[in-house]
C-alpha atoms as a PDB file:
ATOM      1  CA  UNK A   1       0.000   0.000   0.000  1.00  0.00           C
ATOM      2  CA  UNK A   2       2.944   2.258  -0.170  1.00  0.00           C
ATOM      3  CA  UNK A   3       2.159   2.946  -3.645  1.00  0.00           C
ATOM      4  CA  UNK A   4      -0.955   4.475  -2.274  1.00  0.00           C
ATOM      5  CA  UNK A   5       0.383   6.402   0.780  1.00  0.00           C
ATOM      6  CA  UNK A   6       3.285   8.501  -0.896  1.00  0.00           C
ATOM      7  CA  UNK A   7       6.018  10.567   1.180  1.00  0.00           C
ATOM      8  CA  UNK A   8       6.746  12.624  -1.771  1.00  0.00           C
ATOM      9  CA  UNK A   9       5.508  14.903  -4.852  1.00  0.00           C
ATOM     10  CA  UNK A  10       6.554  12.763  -7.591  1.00  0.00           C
ATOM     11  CA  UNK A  11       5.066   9.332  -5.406  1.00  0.00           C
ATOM     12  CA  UNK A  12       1.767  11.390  -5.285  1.00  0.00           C
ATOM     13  CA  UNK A  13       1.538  12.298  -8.761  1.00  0.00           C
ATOM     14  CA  UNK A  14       2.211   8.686  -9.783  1.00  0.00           C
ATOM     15  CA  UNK A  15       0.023   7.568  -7.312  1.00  0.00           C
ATOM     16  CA  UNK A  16      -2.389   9.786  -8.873  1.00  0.00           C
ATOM     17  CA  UNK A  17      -2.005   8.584 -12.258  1.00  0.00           C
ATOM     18  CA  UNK A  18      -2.331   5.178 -11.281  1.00  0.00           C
ATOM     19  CA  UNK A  19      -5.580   5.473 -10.043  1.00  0.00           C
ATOM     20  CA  UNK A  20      -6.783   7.751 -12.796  1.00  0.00           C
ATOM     21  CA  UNK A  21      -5.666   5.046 -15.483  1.00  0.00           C
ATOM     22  CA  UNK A  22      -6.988   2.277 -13.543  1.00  0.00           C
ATOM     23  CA  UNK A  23     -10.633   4.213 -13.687  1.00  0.00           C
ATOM     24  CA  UNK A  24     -10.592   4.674 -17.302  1.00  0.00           C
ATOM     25  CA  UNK A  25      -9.831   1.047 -17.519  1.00  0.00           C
ATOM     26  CA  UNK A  26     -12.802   0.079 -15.376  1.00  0.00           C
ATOM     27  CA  UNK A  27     -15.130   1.852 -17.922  1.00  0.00           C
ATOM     28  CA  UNK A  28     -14.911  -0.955 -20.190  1.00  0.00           C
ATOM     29  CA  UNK A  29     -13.671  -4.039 -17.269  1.00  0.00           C
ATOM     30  CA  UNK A  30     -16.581  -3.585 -15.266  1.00  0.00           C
ATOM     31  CA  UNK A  31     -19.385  -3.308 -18.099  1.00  0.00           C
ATOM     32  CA  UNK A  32     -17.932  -6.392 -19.552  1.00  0.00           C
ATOM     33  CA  UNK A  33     -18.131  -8.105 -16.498  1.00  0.00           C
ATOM     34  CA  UNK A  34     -21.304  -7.492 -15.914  1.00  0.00           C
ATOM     35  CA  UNK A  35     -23.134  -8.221 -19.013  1.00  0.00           C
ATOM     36  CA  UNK A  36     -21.151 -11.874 -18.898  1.00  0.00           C
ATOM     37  CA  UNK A  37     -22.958 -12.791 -15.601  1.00  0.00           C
ATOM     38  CA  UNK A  38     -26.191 -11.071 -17.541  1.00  0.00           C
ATOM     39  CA  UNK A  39     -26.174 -12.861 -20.489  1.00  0.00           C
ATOM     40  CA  UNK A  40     -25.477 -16.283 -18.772  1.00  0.00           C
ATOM     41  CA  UNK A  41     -28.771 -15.667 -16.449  1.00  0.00           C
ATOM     42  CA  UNK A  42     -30.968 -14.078 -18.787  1.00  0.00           C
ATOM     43  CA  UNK A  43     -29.967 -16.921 -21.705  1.00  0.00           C
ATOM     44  CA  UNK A  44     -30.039 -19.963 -19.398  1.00  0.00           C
ATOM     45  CA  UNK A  45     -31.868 -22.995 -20.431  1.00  0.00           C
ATOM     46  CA  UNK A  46     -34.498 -22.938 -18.381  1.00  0.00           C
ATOM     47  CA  UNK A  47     -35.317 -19.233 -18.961  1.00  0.00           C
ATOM     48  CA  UNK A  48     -38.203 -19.788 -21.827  1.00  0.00           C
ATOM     49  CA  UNK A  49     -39.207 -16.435 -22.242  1.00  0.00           C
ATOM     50  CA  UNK A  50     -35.861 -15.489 -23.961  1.00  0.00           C
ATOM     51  CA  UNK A  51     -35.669 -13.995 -26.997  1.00  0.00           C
ATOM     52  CA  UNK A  52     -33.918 -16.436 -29.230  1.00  0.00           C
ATOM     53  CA  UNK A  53     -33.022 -14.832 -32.971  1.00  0.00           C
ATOM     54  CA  UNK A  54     -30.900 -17.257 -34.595  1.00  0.00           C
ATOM     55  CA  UNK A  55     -30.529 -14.659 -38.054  1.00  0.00           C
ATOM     56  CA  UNK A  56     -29.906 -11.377 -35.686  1.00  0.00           C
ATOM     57  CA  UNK A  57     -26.377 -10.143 -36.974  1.00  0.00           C
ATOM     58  CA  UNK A  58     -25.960  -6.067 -36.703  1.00  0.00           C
ATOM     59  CA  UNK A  59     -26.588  -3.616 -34.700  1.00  0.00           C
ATOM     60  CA  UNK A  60     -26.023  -0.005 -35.221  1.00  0.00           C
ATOM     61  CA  UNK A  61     -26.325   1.004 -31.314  1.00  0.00           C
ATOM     62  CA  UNK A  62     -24.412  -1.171 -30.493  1.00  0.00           C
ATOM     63  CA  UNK A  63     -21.568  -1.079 -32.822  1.00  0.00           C
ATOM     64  CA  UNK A  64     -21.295   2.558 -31.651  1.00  0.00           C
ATOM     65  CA  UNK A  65     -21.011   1.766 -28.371  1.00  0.00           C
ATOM     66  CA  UNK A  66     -18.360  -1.020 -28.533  1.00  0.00           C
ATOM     67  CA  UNK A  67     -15.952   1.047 -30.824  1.00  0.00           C
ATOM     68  CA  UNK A  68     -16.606   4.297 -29.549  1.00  0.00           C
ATOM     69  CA  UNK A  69     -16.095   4.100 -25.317  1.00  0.00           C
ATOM     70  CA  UNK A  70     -12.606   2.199 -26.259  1.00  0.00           C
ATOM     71  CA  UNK A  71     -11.328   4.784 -28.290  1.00  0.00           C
ATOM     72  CA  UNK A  72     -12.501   7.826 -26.179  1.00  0.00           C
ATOM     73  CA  UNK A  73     -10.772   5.927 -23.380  1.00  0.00           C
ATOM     74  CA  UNK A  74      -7.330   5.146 -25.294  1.00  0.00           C
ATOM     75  CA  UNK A  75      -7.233   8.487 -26.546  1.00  0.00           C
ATOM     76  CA  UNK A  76      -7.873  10.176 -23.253  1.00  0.00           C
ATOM     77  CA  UNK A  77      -5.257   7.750 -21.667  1.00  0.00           C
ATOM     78  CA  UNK A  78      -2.933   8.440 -24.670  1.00  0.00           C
ATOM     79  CA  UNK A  79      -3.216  12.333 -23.373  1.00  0.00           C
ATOM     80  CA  UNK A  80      -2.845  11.605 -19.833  1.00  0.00           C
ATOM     81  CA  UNK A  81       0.821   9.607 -20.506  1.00  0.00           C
ATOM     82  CA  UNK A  82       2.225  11.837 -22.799  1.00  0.00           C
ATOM     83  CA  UNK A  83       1.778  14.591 -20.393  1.00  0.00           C
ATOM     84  CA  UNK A  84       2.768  12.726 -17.727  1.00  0.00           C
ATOM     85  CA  UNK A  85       5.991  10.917 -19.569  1.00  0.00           C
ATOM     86  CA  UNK A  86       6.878  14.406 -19.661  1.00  0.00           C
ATOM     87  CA  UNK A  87       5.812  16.042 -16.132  1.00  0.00           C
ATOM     88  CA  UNK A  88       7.242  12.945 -14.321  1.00  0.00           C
ATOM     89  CA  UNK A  89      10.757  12.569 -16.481  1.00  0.00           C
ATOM     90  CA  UNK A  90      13.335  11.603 -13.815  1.00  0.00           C
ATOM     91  CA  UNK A  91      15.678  13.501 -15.543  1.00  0.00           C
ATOM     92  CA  UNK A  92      13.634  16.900 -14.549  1.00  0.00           C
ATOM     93  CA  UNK A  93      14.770  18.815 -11.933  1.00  0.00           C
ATOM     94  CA  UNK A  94      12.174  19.884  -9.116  1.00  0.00           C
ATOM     95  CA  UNK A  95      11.929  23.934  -8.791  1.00  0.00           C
ATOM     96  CA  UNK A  96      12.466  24.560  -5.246  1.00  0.00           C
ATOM     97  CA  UNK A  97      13.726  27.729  -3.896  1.00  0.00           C
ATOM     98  CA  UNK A  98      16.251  25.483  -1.515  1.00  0.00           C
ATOM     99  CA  UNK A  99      18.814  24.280  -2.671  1.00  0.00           C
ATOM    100  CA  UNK A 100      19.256  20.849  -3.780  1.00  0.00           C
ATOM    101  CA  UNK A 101      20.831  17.782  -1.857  1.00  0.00           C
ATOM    102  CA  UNK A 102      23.056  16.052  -3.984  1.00  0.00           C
ATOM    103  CA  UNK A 103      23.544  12.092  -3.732  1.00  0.00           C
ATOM    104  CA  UNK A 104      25.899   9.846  -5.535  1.00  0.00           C
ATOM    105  CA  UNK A 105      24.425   5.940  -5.714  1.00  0.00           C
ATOM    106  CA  UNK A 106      26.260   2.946  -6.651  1.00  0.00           C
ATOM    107  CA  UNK A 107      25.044  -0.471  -6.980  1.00  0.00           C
ATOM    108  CA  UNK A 108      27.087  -3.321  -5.626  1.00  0.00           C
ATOM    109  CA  UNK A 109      26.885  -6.376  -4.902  1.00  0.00           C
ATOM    110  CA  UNK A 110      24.598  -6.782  -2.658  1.00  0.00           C
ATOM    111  CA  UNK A 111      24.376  -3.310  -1.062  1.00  0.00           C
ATOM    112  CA  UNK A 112      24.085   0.206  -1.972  1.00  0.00           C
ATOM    113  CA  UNK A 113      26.647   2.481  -1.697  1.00  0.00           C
ATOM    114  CA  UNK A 114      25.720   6.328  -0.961  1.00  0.00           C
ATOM    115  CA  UNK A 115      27.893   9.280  -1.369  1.00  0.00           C
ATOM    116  CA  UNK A 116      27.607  13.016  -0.455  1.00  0.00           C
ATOM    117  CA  UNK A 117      29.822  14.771  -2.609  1.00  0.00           C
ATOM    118  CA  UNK A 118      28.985  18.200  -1.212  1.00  0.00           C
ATOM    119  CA  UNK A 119      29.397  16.850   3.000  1.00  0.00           C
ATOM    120  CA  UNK A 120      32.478  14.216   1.617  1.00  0.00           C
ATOM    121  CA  UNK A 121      30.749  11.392   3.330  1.00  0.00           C
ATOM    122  CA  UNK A 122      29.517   8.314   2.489  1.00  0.00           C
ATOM    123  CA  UNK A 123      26.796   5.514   4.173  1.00  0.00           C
ATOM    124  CA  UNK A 124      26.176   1.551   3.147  1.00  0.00           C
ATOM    125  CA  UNK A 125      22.223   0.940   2.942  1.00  0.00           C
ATOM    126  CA  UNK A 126      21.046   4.074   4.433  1.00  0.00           C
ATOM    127  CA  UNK A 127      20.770   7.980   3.130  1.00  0.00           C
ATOM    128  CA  UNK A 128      19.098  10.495   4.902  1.00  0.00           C
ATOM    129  CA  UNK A 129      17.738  13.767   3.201  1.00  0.00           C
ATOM    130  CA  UNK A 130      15.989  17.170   4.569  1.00  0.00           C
ATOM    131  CA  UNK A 131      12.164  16.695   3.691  1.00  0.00           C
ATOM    132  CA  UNK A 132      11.227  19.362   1.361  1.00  0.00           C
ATOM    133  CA  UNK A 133      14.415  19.728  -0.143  1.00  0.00           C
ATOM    134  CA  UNK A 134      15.083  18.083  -3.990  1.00  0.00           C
ATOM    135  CA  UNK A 135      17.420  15.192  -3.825  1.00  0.00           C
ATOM    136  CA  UNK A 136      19.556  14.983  -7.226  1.00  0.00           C
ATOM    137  CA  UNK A 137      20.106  11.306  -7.006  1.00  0.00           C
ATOM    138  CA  UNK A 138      23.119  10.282  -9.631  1.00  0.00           C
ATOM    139  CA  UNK A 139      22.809   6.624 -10.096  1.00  0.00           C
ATOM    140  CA  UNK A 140      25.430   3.487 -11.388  1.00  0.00           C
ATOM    141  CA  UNK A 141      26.226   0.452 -10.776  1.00  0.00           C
ATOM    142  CA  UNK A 142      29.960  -1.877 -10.327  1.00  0.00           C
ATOM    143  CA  UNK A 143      28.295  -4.691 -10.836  1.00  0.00           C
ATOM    144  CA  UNK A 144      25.223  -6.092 -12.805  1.00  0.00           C
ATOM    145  CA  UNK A 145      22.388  -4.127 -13.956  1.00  0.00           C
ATOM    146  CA  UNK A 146      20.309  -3.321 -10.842  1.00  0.00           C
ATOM    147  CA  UNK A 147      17.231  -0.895 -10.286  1.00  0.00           C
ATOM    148  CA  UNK A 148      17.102   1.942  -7.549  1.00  0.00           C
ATOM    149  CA  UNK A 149      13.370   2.102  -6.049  1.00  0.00           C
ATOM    150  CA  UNK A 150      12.219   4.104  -2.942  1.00  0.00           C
ATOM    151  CA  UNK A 151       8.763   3.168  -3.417  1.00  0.00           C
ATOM    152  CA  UNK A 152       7.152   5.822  -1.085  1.00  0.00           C
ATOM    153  CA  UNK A 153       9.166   8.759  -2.538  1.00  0.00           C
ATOM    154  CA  UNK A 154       8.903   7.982  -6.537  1.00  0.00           C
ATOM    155  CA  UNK A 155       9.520   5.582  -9.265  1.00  0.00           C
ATOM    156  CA  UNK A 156      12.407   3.224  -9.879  1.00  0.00           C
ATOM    157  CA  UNK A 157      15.156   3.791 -12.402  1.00  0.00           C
ATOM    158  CA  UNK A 158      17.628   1.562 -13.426  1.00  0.00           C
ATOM    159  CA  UNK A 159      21.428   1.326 -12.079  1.00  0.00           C
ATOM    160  CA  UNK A 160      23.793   0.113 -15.000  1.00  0.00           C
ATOM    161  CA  UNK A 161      27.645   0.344 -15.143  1.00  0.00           C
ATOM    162  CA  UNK A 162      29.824   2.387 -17.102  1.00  0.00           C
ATOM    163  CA  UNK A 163      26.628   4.413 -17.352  1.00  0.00           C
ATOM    164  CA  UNK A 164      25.338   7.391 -14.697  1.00  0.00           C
ATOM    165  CA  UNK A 165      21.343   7.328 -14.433  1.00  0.00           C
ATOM    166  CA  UNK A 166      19.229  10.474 -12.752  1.00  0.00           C
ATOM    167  CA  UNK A 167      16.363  11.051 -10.507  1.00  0.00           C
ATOM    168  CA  UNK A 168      15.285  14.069  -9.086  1.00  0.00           C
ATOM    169  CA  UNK A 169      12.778  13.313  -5.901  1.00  0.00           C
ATOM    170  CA  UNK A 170      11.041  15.338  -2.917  1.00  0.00           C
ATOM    171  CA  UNK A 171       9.922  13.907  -0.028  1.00  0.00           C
ATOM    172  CA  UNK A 172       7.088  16.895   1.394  1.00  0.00           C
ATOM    173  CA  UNK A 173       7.417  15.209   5.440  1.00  0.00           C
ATOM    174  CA  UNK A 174       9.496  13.864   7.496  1.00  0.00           C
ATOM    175  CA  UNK A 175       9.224  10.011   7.163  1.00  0.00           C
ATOM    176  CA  UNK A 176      11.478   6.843   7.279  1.00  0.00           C
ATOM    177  CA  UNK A 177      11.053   4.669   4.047  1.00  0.00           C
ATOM    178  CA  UNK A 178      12.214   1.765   2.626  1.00  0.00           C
ATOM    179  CA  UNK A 179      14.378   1.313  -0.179  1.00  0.00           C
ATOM    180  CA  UNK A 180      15.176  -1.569  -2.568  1.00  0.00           C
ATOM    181  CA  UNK A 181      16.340  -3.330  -5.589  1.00  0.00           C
ATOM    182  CA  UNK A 182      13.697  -3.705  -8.238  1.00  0.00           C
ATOM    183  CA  UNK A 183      15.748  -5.809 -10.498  1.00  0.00           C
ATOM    184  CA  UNK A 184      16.696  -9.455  -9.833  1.00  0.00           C
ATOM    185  CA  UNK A 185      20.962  -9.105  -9.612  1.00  0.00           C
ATOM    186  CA  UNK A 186      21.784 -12.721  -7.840  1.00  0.00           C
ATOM    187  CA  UNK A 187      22.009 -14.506  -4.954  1.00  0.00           C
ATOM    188  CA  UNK A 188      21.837 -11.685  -2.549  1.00  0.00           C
ATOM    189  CA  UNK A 189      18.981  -9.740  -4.608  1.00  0.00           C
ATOM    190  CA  UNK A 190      16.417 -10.179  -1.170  1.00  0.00           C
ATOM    191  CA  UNK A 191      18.789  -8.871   1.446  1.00  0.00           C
ATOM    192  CA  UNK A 192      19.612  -5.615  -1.015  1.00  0.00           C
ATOM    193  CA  UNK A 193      17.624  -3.346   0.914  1.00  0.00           C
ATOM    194  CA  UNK A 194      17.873   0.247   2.477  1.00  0.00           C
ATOM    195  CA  UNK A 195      16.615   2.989   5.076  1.00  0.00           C
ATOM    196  CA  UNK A 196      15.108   6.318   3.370  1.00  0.00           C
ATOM    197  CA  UNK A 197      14.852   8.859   6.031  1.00  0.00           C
ATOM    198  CA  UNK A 198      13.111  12.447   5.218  1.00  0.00           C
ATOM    199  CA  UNK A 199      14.278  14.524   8.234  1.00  0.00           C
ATOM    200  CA  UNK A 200      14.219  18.505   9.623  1.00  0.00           C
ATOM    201  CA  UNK A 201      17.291  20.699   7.991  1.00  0.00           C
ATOM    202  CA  UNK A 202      18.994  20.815  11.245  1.00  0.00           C
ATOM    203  CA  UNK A 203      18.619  17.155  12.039  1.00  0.00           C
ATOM    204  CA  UNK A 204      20.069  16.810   8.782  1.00  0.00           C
ATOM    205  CA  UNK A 205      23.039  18.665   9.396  1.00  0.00           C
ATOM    206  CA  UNK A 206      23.539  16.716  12.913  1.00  0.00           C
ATOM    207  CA  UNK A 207      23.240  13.635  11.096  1.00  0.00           C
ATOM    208  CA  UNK A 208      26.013  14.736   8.784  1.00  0.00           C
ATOM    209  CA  UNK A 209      28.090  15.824  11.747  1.00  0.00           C
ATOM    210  CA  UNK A 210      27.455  12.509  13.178  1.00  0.00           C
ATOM    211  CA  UNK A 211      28.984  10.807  10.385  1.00  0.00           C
ATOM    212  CA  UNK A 212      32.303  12.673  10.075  1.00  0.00           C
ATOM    213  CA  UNK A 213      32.958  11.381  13.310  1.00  0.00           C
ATOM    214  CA  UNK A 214      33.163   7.717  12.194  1.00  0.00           C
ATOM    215  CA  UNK A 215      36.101   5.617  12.088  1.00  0.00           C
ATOM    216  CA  UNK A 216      35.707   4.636   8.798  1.00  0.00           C
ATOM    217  CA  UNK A 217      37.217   6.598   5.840  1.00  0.00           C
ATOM    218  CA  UNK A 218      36.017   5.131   2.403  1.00  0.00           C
ATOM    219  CA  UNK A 219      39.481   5.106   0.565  1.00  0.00           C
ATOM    220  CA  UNK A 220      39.924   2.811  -2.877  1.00  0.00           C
ATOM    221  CA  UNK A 221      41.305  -0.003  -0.582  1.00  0.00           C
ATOM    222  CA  UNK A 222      38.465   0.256   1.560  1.00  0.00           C
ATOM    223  CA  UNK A 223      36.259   0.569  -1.624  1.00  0.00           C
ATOM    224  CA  UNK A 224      37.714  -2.368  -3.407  1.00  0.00           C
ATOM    225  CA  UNK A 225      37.239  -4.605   0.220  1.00  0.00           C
ATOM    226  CA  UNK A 226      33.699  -3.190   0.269  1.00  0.00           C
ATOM    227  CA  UNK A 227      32.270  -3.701  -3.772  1.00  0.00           C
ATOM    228  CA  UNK A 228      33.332  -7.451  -3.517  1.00  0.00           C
ATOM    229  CA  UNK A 229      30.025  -9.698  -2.941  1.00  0.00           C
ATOM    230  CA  UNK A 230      28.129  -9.924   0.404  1.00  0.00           C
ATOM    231  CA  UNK A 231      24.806 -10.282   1.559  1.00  0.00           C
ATOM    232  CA  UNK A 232      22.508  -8.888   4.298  1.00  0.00           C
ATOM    233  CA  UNK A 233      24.802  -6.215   5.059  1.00  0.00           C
ATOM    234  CA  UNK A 234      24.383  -3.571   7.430  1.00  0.00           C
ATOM    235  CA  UNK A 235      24.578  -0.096   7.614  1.00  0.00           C
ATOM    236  CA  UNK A 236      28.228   1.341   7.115  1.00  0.00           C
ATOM    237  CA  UNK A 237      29.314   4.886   8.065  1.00  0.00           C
ATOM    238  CA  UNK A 238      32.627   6.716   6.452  1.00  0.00           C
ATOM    239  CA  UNK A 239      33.845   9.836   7.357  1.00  0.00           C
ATOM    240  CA  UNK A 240      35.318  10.670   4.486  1.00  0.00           C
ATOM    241  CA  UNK A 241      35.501   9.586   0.787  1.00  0.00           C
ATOM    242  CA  UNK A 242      37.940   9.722  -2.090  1.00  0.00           C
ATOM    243  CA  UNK A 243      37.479  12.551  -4.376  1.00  0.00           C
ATOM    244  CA  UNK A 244      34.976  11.699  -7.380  1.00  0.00           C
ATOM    245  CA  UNK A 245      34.735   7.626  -6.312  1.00  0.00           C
ATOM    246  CA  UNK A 246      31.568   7.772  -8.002  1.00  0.00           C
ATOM    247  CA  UNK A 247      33.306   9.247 -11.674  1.00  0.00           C
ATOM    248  CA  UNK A 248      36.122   6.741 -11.196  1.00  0.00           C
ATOM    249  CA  UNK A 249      33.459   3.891 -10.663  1.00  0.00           C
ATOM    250  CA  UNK A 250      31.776   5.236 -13.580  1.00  0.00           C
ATOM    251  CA  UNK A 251      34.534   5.468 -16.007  1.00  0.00           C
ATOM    252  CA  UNK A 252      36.117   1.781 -14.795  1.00  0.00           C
ATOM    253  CA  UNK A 253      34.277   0.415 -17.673  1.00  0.00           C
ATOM    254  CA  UNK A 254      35.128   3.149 -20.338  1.00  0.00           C
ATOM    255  CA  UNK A 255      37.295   0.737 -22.106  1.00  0.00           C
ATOM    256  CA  UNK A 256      34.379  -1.416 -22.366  1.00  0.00           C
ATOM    257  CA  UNK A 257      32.269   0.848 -24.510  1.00  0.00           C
ATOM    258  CA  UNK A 258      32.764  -0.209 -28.218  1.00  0.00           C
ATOM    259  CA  UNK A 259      32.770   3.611 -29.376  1.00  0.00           C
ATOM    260  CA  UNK A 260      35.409   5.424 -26.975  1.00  0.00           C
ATOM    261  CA  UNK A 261      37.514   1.539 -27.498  1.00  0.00           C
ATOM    262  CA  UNK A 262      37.657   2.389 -31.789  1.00  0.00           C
ATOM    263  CA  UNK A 263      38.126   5.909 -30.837  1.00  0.00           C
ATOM    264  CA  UNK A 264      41.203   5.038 -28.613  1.00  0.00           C
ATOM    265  CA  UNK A 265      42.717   2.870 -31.208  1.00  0.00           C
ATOM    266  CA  UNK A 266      42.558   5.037 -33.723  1.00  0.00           C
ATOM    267  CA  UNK A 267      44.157   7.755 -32.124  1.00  0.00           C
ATOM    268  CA  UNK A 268      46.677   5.244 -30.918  1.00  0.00           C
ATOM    269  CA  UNK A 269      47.623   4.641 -34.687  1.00  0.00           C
ATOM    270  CA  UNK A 270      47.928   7.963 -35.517  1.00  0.00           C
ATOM    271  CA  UNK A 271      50.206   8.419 -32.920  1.00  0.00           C
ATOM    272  CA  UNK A 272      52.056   5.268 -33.948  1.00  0.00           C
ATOM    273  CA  UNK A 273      51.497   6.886 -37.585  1.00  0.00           C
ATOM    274  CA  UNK A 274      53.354  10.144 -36.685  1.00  0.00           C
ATOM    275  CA  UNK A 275      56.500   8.374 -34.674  1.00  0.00           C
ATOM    276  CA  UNK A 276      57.205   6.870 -37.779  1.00  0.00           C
ATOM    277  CA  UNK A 277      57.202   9.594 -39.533  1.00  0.00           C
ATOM    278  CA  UNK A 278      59.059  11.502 -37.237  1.00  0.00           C
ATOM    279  CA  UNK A 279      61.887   8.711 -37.155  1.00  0.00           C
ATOM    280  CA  UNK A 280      61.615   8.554 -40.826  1.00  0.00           C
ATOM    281  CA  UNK A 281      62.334  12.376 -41.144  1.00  0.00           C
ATOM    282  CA  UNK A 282      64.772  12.127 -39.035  1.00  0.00           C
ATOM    283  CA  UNK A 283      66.601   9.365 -40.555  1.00  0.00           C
ATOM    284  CA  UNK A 284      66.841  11.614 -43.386  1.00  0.00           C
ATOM    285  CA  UNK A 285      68.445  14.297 -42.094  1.00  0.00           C
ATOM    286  CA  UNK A 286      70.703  11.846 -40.645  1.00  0.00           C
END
């Protein structure tokens, strides 16, 4: 019932535009429903005074009716996503006159990872955010394709490596929410779960303070312990983080990508191209 009881603006809207499509739906579900149980009682057997017209084949009314509710209803709920494909983009940022929180997330296996660029801290399967504040949520993954979902603050967007997703979410109240994987990534896929908390600004800030004080500094040794597979993990503070982790876990699989790989290798011929040349000129002066 989260679905139905959203923290946030974008959940509500959603929310909103799940009932409104499951309404227009019901136009034609419902009717249909009934006249089956109709027809079977009023046709029955034993039900003599039927009309039976073996030749009946056309209707005008009725032809109408069946073709034109359908289309007034795909039409209207052709309207209502295009607006909304729009209006609900992930990619669009909320206007707020506060300033956004930013938050870096990486999938691994099996955990999230969560970094605050702008406070240079970092969390394992929990994030907390000031409620009525946009969170920029930057999103990737170091291991399989995975999907990011806070299902009482919005939708779910997918976490793929080598690649940097977006979501921009608000949450409009203080509330703690649960978070998960929406996309089946292995053995651990069940225990990939995490704690969404909306807070006040200045319990915010304490929380951040809180945090700098932990033992824990998320370095690339402490990284590369951290992304290797483990399940049911729980929550992990650091005090610190390399600079731009999340850019260098991005671009890890660079080489990867069949266009910048052709674009390398050609540049690495032309620059094989022009030694030669260069020790062919200078042969010649020789």
């Amino acid at each position: 019932m989260t679905l139905l009881n959203p923290t946030g603006q974008v959940g509500l809207e959603q929310r909103n535009l799940i009932i409104t499509a499951t309404l227009l739906m019901l136009l034609v579900v419902i009717p249909v429903i009934v006249m089956t149980f109709l027809f079977a009682w009023k046709y029955r057997a034993s039900n003599t005074k039927a009309t039976y017209t073996p030749k009946w084949n056309h209707s005008t009314k009725i032809e109408i009716a069946v073709w034109t509710v359908p289309v007034l209803i795909i039409i209207a709920l052709g309207y209502i996503t295009y607006k909304s494909t729009h209006e609900l983009d992930p990619y669009r940022p909320i206007e707020s006159d506060v300033k956004p929180v930013t938050i870096e997330v990486v999938a691994l296996d099996w955990k999230w990872l969560f970094i605050y660029p702008e406070q240079g801290i970092a969390t394992v399967n929990k994030i907390v955010f000031p409620a009525h504040t946009p969170i920029n949520f930057k999103i990737t993954s170091d291991a399989v394709m995975n999907s990011f979902f806070i299902p009482g603050l919005g939708g779910q967007i997918y976490a793929m490596a080598g690649m940097q997703t977006r979501m921009h979410l608000i949450a409009d109240r203080n509330a703690e929410m649960d978070g998960i994987s929406a996309n089946y990534s292995g053995a651990g896929f069940t225990g990939m779960k995490f704690k969404a908390i909306a807070t006040s600004q200045e319990d915010f800030d304490a929380w951040v303070s809180e945090v700098k004080k932990a033992p824990k500094q998320l370095e690339q040794a402490e990284y590369a312990a951290l992304s290797k597979q483990s399940q049911n993990n729980p929550v992990e503070l650091y005090s610190s983080v390399t600079p731009n982790l999340f850019q260098i876990i991005v671009d890890k699989y660079e080489g990867m990508k069949p266009g910048p790989k052709v674009k390398h290798e050609k540049k690495e011929k032309e620059v094989a191209a022009t030694d030669m040349n260069s020790h062919s000129a200078a042969g010649a002066e020789e």
